[in-house]
PDB file of N, CA and C in Angstrom:
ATOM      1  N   UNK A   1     -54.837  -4.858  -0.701  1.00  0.00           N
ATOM      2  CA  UNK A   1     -55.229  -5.388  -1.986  1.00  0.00           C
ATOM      3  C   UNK A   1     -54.046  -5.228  -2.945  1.00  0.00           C
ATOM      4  N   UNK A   2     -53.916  -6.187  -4.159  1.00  0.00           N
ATOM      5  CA  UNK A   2     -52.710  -6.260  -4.898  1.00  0.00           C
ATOM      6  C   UNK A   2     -53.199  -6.749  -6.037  1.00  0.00           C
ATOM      7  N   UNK A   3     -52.970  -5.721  -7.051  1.00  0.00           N
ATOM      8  CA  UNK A   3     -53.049  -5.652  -8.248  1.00  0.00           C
ATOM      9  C   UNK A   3     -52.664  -7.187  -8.860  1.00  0.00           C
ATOM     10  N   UNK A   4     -52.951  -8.491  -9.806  1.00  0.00           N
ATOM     11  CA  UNK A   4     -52.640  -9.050 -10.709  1.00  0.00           C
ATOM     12  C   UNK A   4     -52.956  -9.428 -11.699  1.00  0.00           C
ATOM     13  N   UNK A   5     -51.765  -9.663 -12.519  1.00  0.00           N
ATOM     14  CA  UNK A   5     -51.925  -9.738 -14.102  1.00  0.00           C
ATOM     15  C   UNK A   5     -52.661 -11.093 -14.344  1.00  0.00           C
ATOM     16  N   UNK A   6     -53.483 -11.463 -15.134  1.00  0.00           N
ATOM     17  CA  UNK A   6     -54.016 -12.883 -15.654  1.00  0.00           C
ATOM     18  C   UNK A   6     -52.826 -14.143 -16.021  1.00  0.00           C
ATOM     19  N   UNK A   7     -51.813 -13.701 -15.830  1.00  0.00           N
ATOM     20  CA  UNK A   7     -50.563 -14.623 -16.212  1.00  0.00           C
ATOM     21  C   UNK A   7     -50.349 -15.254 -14.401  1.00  0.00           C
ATOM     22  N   UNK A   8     -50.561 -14.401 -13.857  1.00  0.00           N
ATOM     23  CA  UNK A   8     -50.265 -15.398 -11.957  1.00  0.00           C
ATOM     24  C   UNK A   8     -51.395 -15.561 -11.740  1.00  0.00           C
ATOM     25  N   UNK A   9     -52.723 -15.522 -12.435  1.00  0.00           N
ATOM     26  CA  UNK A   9     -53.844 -15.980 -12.194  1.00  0.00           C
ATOM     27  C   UNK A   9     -53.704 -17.653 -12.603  1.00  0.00           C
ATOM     28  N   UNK A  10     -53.619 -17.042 -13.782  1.00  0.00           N
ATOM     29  CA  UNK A  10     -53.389 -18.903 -14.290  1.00  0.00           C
ATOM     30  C   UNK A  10     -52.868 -19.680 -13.967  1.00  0.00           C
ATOM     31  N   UNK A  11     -51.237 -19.034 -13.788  1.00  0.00           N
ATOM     32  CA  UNK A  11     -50.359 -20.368 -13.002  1.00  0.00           C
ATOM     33  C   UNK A  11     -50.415 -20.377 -11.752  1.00  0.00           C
ATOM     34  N   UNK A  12     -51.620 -19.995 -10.827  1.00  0.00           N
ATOM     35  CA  UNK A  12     -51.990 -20.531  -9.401  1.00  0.00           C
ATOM     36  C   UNK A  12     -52.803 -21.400  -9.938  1.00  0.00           C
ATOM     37  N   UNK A  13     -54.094 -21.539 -10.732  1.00  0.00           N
ATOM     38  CA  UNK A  13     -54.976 -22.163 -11.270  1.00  0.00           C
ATOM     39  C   UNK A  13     -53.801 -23.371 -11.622  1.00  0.00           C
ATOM     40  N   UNK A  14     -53.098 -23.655 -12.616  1.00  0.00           N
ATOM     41  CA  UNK A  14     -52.571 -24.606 -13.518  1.00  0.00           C
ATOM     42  C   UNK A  14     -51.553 -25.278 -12.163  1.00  0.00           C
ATOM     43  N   UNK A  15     -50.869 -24.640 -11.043  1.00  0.00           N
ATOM     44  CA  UNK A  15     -50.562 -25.282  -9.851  1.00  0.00           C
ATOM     45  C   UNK A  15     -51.778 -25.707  -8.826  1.00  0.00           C
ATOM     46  N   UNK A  16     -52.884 -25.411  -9.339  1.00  0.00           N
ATOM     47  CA  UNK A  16     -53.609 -26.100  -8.765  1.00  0.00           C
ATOM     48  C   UNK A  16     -54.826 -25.555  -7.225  1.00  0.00           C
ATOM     49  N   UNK A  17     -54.091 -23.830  -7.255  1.00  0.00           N
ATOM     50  CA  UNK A  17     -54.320 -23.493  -6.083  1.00  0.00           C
ATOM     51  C   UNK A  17     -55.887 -23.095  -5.619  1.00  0.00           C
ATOM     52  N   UNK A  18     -56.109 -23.395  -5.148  1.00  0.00           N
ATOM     53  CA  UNK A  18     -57.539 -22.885  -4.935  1.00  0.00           C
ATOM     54  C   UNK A  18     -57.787 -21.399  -4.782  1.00  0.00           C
ATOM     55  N   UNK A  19     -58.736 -20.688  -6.152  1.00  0.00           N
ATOM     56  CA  UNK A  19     -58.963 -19.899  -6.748  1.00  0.00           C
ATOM     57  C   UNK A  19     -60.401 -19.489  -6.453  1.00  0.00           C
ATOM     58  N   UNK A  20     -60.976 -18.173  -5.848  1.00  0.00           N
ATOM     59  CA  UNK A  20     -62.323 -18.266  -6.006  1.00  0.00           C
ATOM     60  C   UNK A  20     -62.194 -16.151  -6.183  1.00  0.00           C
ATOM     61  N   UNK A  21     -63.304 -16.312  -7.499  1.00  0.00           N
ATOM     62  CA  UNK A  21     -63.283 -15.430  -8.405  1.00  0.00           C
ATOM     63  C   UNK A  21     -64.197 -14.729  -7.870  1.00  0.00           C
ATOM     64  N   UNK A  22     -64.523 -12.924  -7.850  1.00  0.00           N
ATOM     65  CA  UNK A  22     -65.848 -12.518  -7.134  1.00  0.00           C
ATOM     66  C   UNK A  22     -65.847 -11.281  -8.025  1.00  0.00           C
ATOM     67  N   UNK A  23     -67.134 -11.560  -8.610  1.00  0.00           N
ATOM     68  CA  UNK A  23     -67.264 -10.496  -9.639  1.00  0.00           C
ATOM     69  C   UNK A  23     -68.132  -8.995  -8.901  1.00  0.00           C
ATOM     70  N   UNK A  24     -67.480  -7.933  -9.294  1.00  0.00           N
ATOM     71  CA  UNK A  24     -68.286  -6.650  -8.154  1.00  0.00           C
ATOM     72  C   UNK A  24     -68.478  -5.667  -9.374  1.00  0.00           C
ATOM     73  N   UNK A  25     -69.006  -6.106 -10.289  1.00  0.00           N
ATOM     74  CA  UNK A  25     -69.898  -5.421 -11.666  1.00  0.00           C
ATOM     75  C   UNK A  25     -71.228  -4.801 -10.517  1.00  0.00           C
ATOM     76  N   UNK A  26     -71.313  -4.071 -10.913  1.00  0.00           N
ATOM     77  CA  UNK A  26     -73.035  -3.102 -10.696  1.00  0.00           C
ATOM     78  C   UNK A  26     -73.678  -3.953 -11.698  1.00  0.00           C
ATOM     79  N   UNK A  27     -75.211  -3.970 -10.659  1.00  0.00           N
ATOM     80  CA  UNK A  27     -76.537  -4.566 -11.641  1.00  0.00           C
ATOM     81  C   UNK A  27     -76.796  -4.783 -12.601  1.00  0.00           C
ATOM     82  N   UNK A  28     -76.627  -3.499 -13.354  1.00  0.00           N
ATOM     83  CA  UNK A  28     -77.187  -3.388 -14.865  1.00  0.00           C
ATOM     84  C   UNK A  28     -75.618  -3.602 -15.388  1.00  0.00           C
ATOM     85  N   UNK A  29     -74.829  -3.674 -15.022  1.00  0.00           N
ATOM     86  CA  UNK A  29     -73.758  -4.020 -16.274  1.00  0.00           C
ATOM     87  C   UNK A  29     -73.205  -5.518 -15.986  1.00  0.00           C
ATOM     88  N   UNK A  30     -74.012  -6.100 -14.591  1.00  0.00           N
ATOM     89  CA  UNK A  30     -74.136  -7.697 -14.857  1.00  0.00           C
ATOM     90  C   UNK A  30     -74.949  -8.093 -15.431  1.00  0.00           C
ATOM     91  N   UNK A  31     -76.185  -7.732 -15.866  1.00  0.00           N
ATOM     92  CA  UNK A  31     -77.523  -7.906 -16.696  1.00  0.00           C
ATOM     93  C   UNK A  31     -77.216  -8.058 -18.105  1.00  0.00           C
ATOM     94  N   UNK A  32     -76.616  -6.882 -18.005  1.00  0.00           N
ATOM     95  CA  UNK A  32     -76.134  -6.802 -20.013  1.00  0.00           C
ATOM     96  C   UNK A  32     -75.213  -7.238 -20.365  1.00  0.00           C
ATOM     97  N   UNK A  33     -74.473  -8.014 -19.667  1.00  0.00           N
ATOM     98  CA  UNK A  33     -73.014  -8.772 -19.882  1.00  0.00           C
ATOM     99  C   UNK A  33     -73.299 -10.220 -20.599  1.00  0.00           C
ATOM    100  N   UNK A  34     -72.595 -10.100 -21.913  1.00  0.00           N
ATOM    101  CA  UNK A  34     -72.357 -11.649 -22.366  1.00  0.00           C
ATOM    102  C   UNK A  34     -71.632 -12.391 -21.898  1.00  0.00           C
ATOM    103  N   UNK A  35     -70.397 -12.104 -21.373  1.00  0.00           N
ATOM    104  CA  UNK A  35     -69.450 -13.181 -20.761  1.00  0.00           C
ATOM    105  C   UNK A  35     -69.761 -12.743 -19.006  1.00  0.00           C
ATOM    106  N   UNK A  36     -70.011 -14.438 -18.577  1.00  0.00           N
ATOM    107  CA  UNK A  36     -69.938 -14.092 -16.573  1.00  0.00           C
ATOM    108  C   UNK A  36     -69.076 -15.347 -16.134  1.00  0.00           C
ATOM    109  N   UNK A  37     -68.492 -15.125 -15.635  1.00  0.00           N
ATOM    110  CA  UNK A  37     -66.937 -16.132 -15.661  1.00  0.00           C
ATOM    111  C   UNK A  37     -68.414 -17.424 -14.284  1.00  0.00           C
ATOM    112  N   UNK A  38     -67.839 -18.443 -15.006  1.00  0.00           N
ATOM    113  CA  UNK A  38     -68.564 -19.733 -14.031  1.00  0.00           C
ATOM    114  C   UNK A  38     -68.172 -19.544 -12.864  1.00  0.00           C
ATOM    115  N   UNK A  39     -68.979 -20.065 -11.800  1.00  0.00           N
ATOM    116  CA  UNK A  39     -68.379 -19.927 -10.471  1.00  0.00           C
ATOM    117  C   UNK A  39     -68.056 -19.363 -10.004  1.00  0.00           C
ATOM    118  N   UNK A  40     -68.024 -18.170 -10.685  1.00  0.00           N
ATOM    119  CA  UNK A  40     -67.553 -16.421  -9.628  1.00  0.00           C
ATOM    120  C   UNK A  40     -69.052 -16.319  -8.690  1.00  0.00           C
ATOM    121  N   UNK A  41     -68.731 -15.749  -7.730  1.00  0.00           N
ATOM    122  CA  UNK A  41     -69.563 -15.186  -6.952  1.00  0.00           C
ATOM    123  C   UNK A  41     -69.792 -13.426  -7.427  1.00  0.00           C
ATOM    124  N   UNK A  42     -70.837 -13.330  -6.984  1.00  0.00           N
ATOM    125  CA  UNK A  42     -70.998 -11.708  -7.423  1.00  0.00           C
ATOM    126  C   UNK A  42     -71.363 -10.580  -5.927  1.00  0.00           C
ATOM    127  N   UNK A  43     -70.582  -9.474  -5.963  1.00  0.00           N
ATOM    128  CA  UNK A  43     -70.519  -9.001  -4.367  1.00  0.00           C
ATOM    129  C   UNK A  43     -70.898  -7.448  -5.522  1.00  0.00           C
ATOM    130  N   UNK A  44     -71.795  -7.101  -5.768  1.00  0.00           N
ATOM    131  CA  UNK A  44     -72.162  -5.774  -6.341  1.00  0.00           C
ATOM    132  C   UNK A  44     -71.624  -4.551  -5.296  1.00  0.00           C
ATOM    133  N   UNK A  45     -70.679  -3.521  -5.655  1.00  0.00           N
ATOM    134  CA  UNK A  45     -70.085  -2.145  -4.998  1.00  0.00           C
ATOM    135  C   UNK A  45     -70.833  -1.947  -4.321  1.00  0.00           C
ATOM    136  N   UNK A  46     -72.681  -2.015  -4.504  1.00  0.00           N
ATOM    137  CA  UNK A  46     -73.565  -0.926  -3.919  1.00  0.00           C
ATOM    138  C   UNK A  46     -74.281  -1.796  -3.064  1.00  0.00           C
ATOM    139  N   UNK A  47     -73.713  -3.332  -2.546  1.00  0.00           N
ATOM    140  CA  UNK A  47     -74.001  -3.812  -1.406  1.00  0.00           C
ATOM    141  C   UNK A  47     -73.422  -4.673  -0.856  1.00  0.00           C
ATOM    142  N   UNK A  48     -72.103  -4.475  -0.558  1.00  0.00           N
ATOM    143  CA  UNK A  48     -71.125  -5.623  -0.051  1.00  0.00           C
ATOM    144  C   UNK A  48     -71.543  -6.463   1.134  1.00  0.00           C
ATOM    145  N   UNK A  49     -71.824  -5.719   1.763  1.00  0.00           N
ATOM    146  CA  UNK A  49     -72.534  -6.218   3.405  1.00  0.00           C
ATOM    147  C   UNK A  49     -73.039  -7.425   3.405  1.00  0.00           C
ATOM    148  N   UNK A  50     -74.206  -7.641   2.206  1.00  0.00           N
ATOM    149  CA  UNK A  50     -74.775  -8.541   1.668  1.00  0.00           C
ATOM    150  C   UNK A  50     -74.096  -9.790   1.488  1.00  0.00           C
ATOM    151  N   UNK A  51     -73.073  -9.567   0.857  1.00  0.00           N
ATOM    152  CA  UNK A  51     -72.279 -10.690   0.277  1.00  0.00           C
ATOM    153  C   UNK A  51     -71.433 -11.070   0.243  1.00  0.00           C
ATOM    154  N   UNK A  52     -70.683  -9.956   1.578  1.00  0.00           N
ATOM    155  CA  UNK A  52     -69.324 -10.430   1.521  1.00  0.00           C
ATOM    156  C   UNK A  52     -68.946 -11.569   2.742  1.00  0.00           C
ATOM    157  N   UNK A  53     -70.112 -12.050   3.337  1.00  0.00           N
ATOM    158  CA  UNK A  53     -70.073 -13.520   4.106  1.00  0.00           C
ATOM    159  C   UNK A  53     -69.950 -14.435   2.914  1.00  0.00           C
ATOM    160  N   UNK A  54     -70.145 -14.289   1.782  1.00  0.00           N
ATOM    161  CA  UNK A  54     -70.044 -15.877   0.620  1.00  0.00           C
ATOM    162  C   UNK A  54     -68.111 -15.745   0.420  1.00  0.00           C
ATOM    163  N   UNK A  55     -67.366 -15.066   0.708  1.00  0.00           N
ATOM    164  CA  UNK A  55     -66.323 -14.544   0.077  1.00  0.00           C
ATOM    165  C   UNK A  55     -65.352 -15.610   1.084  1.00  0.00           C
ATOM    166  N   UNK A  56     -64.957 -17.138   0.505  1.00  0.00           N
ATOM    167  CA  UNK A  56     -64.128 -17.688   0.901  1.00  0.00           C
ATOM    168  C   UNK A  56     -62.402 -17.210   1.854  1.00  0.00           C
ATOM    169  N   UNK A  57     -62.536 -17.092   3.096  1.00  0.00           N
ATOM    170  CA  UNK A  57     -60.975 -17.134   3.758  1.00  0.00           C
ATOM    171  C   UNK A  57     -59.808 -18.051   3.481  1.00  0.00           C
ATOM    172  N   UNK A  58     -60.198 -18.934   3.041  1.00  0.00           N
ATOM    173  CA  UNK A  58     -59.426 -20.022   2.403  1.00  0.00           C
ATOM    174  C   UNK A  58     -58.974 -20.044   1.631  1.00  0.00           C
ATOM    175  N   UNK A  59     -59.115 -19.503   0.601  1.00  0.00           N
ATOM    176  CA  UNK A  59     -58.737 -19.033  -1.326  1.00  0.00           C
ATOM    177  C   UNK A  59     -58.045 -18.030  -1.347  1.00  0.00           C
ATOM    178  N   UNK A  60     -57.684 -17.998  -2.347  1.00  0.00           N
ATOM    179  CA  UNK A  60     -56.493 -16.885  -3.034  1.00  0.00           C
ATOM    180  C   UNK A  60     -58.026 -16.188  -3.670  1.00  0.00           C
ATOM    181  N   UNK A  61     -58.457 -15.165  -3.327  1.00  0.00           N
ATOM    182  CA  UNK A  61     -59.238 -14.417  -3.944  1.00  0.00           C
ATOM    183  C   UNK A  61     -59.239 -13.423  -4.830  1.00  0.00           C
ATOM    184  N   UNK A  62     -59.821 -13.643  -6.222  1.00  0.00           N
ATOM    185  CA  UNK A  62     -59.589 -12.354  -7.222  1.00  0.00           C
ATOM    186  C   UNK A  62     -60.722 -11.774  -7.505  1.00  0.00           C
ATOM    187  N   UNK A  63     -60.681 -10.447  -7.353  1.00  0.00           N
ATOM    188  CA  UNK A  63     -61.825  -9.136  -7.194  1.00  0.00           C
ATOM    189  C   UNK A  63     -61.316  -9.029  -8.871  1.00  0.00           C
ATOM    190  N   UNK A  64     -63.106  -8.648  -9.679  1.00  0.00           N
ATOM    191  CA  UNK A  64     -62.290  -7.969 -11.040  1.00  0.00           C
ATOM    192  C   UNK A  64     -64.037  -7.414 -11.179  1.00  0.00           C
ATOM    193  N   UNK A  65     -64.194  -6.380 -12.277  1.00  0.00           N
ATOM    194  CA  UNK A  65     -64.974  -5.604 -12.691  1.00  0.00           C
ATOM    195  C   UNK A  65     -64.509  -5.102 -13.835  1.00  0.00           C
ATOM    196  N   UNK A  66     -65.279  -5.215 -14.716  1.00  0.00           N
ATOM    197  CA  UNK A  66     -64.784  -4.349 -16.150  1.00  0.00           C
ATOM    198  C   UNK A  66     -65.704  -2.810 -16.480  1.00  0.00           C
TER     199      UNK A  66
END
């Protein structure tokens, strides 16, 4: 796994690259969240197993949690 800044996020996005976003927030702090980025998938810490068959091989994939 490799740390990146939102600046090589974008310019893969703005080159066009296929981008797929996977949000791994816990339950309750996806519940109470005002901002949920479109089109992210959500793979919660406390059950990956679950969800980590939706998690595109094809994409440049970015893991984020606040």
């Amino acid at each position: 796994m490799k740390k990146v800044t939102v600046e090589e996020v974008n310019n893969r996005l703005r080159k066009g690259d296929d981008v797929q976003f996977v949000d791994s927030r816990a339950a309750h702090v996806w519940d109470e969240a005002e901002t949920k980025l479109p089109g992210a998938i959500r793979v919660p810490p406390d059950e990956p197993e679950k969800q980590i068959g939706n998690v595109r091989k094809d994409a440049y994939v970015v893991t984020y949690c606040t």
